[in-house]
Protein backbone atom coordinates (compact mmCIF):
# COMPACT_ATOMS: atom_id res chain seq x y z
CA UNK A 1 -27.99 6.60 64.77
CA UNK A 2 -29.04 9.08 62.14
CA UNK A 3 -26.84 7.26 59.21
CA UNK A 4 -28.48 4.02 60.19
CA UNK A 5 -32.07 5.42 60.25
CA UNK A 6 -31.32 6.78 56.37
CA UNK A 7 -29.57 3.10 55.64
CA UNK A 8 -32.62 1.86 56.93
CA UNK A 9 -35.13 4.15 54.65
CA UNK A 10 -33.15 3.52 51.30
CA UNK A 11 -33.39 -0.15 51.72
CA UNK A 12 -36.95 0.34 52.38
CA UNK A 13 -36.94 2.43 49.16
CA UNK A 14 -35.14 0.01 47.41
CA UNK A 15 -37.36 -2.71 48.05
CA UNK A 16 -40.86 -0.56 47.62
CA UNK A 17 -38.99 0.58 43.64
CA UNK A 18 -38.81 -3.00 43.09
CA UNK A 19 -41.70 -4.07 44.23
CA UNK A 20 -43.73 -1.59 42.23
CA UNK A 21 -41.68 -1.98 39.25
CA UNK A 22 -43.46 -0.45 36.07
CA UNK A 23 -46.63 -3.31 35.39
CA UNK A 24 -45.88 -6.04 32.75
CA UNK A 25 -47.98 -5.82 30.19
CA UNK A 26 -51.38 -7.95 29.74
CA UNK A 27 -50.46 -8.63 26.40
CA UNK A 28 -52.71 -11.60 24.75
CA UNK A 29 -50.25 -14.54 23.13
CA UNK A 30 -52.27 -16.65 21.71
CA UNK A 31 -53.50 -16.19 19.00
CA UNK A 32 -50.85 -14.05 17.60
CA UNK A 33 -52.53 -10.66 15.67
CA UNK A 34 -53.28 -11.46 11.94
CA UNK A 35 -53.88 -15.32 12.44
CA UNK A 36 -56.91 -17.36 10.45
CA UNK A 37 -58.48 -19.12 13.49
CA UNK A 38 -61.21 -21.73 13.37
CA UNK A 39 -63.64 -23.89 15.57
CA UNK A 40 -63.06 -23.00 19.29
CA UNK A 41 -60.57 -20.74 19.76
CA UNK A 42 -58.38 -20.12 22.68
CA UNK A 43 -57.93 -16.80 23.60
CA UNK A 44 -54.46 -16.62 26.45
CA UNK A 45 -53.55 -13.32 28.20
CA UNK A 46 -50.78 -14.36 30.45
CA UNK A 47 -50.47 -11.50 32.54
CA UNK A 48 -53.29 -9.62 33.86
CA UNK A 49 -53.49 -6.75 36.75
CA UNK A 50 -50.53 -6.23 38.30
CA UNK A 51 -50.04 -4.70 41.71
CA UNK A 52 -47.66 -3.97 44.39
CA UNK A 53 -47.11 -7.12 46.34
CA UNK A 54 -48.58 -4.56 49.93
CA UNK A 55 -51.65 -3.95 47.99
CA UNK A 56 -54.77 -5.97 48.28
CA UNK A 57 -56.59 -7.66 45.12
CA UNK A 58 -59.55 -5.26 45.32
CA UNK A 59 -60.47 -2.91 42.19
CA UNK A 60 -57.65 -5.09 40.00
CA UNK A 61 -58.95 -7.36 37.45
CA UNK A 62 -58.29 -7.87 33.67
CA UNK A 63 -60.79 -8.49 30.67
CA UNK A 64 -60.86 -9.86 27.09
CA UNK A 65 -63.46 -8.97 24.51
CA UNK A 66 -63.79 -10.17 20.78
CA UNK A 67 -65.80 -7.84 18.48
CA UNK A 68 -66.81 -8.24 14.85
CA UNK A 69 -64.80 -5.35 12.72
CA UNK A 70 -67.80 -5.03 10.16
CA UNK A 71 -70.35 -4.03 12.61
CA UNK A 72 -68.14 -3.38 16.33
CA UNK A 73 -70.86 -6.21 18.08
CA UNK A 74 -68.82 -7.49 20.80
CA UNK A 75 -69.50 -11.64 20.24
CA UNK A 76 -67.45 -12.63 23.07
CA UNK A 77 -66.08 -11.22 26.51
CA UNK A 78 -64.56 -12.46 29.67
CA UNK A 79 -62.92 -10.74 32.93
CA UNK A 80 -61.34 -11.29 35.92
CA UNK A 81 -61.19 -9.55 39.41
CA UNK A 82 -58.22 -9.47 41.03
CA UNK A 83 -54.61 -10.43 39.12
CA UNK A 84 -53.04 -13.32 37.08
CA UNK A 85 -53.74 -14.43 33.75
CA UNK A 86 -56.66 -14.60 32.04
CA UNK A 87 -58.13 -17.35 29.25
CA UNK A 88 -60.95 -17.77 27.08
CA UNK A 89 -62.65 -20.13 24.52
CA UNK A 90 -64.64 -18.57 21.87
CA UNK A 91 -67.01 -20.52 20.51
CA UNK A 92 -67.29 -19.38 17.02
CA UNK A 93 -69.63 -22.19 15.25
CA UNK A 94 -71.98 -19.90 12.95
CA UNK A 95 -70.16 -16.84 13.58
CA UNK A 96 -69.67 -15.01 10.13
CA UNK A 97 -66.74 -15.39 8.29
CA UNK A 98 -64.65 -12.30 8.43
CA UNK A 99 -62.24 -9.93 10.93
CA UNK A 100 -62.95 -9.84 14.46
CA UNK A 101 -60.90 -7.45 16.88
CA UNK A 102 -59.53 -9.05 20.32
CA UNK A 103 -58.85 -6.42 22.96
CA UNK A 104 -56.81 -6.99 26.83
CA UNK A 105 -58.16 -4.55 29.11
CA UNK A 106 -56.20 -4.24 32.71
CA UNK A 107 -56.96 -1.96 35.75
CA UNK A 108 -53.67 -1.94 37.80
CA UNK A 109 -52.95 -0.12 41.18
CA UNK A 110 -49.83 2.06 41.68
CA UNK A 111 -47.22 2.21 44.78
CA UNK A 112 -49.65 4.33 46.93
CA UNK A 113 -52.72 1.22 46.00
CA UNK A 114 -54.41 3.76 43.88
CA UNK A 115 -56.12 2.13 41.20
CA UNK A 116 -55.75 2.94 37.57
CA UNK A 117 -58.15 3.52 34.63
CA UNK A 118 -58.88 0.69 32.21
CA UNK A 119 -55.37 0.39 30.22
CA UNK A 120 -55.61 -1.65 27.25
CA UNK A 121 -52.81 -3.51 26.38
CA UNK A 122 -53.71 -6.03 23.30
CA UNK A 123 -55.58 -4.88 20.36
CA UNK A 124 -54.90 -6.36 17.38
CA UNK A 125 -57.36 -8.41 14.84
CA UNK A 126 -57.44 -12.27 13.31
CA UNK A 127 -59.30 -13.54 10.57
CA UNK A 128 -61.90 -15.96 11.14
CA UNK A 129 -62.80 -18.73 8.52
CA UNK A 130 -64.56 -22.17 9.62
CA UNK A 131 -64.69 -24.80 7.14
CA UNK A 132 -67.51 -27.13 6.32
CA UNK A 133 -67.17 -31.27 5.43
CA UNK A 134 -69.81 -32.56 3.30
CA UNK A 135 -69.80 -36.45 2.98
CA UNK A 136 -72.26 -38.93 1.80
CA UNK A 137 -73.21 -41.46 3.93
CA UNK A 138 -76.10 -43.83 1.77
CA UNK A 139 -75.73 -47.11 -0.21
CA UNK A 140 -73.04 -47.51 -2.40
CA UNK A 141 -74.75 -50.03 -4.90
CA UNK A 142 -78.16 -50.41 -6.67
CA UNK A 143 -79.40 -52.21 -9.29
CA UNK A 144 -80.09 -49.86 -12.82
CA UNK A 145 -83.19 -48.14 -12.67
CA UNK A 146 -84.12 -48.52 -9.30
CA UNK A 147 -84.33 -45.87 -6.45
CA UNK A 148 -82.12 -45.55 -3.49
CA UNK A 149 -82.47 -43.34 -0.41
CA UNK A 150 -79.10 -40.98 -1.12
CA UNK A 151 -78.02 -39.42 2.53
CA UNK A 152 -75.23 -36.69 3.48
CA UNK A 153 -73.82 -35.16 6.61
CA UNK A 154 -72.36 -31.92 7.07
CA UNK A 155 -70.17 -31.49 9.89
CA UNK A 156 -67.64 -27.90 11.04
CA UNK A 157 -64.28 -29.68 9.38
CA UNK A 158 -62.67 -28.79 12.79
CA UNK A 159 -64.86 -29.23 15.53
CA UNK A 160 -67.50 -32.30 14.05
CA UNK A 161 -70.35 -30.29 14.88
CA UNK A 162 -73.00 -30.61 12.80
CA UNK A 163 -74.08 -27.61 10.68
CA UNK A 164 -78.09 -27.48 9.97
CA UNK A 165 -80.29 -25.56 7.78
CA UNK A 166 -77.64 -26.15 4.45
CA UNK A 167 -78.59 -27.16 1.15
CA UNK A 168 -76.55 -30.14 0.04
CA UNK A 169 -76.47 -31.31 -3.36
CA UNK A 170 -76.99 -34.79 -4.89
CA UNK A 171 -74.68 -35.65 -8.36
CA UNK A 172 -74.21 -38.45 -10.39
CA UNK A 173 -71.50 -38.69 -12.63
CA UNK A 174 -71.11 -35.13 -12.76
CA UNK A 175 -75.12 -34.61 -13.43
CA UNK A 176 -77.15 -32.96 -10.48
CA UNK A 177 -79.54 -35.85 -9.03
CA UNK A 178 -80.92 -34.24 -5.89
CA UNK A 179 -80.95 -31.85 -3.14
CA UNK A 180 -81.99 -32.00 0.81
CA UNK A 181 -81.32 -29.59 3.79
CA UNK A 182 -79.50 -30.34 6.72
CA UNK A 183 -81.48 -31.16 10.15
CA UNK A 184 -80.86 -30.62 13.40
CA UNK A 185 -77.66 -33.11 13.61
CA UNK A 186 -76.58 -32.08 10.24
CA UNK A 187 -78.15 -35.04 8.25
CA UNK A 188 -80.49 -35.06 5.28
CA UNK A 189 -81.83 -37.24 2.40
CA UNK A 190 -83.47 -37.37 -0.85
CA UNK A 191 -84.52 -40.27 -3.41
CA UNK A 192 -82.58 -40.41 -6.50
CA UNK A 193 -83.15 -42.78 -9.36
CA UNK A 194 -80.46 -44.84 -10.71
CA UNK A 195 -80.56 -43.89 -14.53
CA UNK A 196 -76.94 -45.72 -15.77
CA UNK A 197 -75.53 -48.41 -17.28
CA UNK A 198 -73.80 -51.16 -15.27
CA UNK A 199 -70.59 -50.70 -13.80
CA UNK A 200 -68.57 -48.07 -11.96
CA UNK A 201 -69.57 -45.04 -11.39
CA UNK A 202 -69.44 -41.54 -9.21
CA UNK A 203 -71.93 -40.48 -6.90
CA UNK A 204 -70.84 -36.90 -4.93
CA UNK A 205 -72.22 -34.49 -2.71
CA UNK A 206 -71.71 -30.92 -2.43
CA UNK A 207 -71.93 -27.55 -0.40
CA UNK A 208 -71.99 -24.11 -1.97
CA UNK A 209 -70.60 -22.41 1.08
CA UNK A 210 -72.47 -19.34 3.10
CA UNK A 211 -71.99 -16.95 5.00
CA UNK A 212 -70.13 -19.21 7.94
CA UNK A 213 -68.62 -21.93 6.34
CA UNK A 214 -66.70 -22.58 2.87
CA UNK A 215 -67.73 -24.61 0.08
CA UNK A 216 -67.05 -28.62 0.18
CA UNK A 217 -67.64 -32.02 -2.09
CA UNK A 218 -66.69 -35.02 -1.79
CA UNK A 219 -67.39 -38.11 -3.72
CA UNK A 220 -67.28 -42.07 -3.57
CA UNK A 221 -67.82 -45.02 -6.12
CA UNK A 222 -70.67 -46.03 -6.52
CA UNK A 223 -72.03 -49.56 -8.35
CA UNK A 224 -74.78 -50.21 -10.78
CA UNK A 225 -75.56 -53.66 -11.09
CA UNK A 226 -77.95 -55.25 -13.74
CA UNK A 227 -81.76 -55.37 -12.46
CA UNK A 228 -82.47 -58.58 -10.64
C-alpha cells in the first residue's frame, strides 16, 4: 500500500513538473529588432502570460509599449489580462521619423499560483521612416500665355492617407512656377502662367520632406498649344 501511495505521488509530481514547465517566453516576432517599418505597423507577441494549467487567469496578463528613443514618450501601448498572445497596430501617420523602442512585458504565476513581477521579455528597437507621394493632378494642356489652375496631392506612399499642412512646389521645365499647402485631404492649388513656346514640355511637383515624411517629385508632360 505504501509503494503504491509513493507511485501515486511521483506521477502526481511528474505531471505538476510538466505542467509548470519553465514559461515560454513573450517574445514579440513581428517586427523583427532593427527593421525600417512604415504606415501601420503590426506589432505580434505570440505568447503572453503563461500559467500552470490549475491556476486561474487572474493577476496574468501581458503588455506591449512603443516609445520614442530621442525623448522615452511612450506613443503607443496595449495589454492584456489573462494569457495568450497579444497584437497591436500602431498607427504611426505623423509620428517623427527616427528610433522607437518596442518592449513585451508579462506577469506569469508559478506552481504554487503566485504571481510574478512584470518580466520583460522583448526589448529591442526599429527604425521608423514613412514616405510621402507627391503627384499632380491639374490640366495637362494650355494654350501659350494663358493661366491654368495647377493642382497636387500628397498622400503617405504606404497607407494613401493624405498628409496636410505641406508646402508643395510648382515647376516648369525645371523653373519654379508656384507653391500651395496641402488641406485637410492633402490637396492644394495655385495659378501658374504658361510662359513657353509650343510643344512638349515638363510640368513637376515637389516635396522637400519634414520631419515625418521624405522628400518626393514627380512629373508629367505637359502641352502648349498656340493661342486660339
Amino acid at each position: 500500500m505504501r509503494e503504491r501511495s509513493l507511485f501515486h505521488a511521483a506521477v502526481l509530481l511528474g505531471v505538476l513538473a510538466l505542467a509548470v514547465a519553465a514559461p515560454a517566453l513573450a517574445d514579440i516576432t513581428t517586427p523583427g529588432a532593427g527593421a525600417t517599418v512604415r504606415g501601420d505597423v503590426t506589432i505580434n507577441e505570440d505568447t503572453g502570460a503563461t500559467k500552470p494549467f490549475f491556476c486561474s487567469d487572474s493577476d496574468t496578463g501581458s503588455a506591449i509599449s512603443v516609445a520614442r528613443l530621442s525623448d522615452a514618450v511612450v506613443v503607443h501601448s496595449v495589454s492584456k489580462n489573462g494569457t495568450g498572445g497579444l497584437s497591436t497596430v500602431w498607427n504611426t501617420h505623423g509620428a517623427p521619423i527616427g528610433d522607437y523602442n518596442l518592449k513585451s512585458t508579462a506577469v506569469n504565476k508559478d506552481n504554487l499560483c503566485n504571481p510574478s513581477t512584470s518580466i520583460v521579455r522583448s526589448n529591442f528597437n526599429v527604425h521608423l521612416e514613412n514616405n510621402s507621394n507627391a503627384s499632380y493632378t491639374g490640366p495637362r494642356i494650355a494654350a501659350m500665355l494663358s493661366p491654368i489652375e495647377a493642382s497636387a496631392r500628397l498622400r503617405d506612399e504606404k497607407t494613401g492617407r493624405a498628409i496636410d499642412g505641406r508646402t508643395i512646389t510648382f515647376s516648369f521645365d525645371g523653373r519654379q512656377a508656384g507653391t500651395c499647402s496641402t488641406d485637410f485631404n492633402g490637396v492644394c492649388s495655385t495659378t501658374i502662367l504658361i510662359v513657353a513656346l509650343p510643344g512638349q514640355h515638363t510640368l513637376g511637383v515637389s516635396f522637400g520632406g519634414d520631419c515625418c515624411w521624405t522628400a518626393s517629385n514627380s512629373s508629367v508632360d505637359f502641352t502648349v498649344t498656340l493661342p486660339i
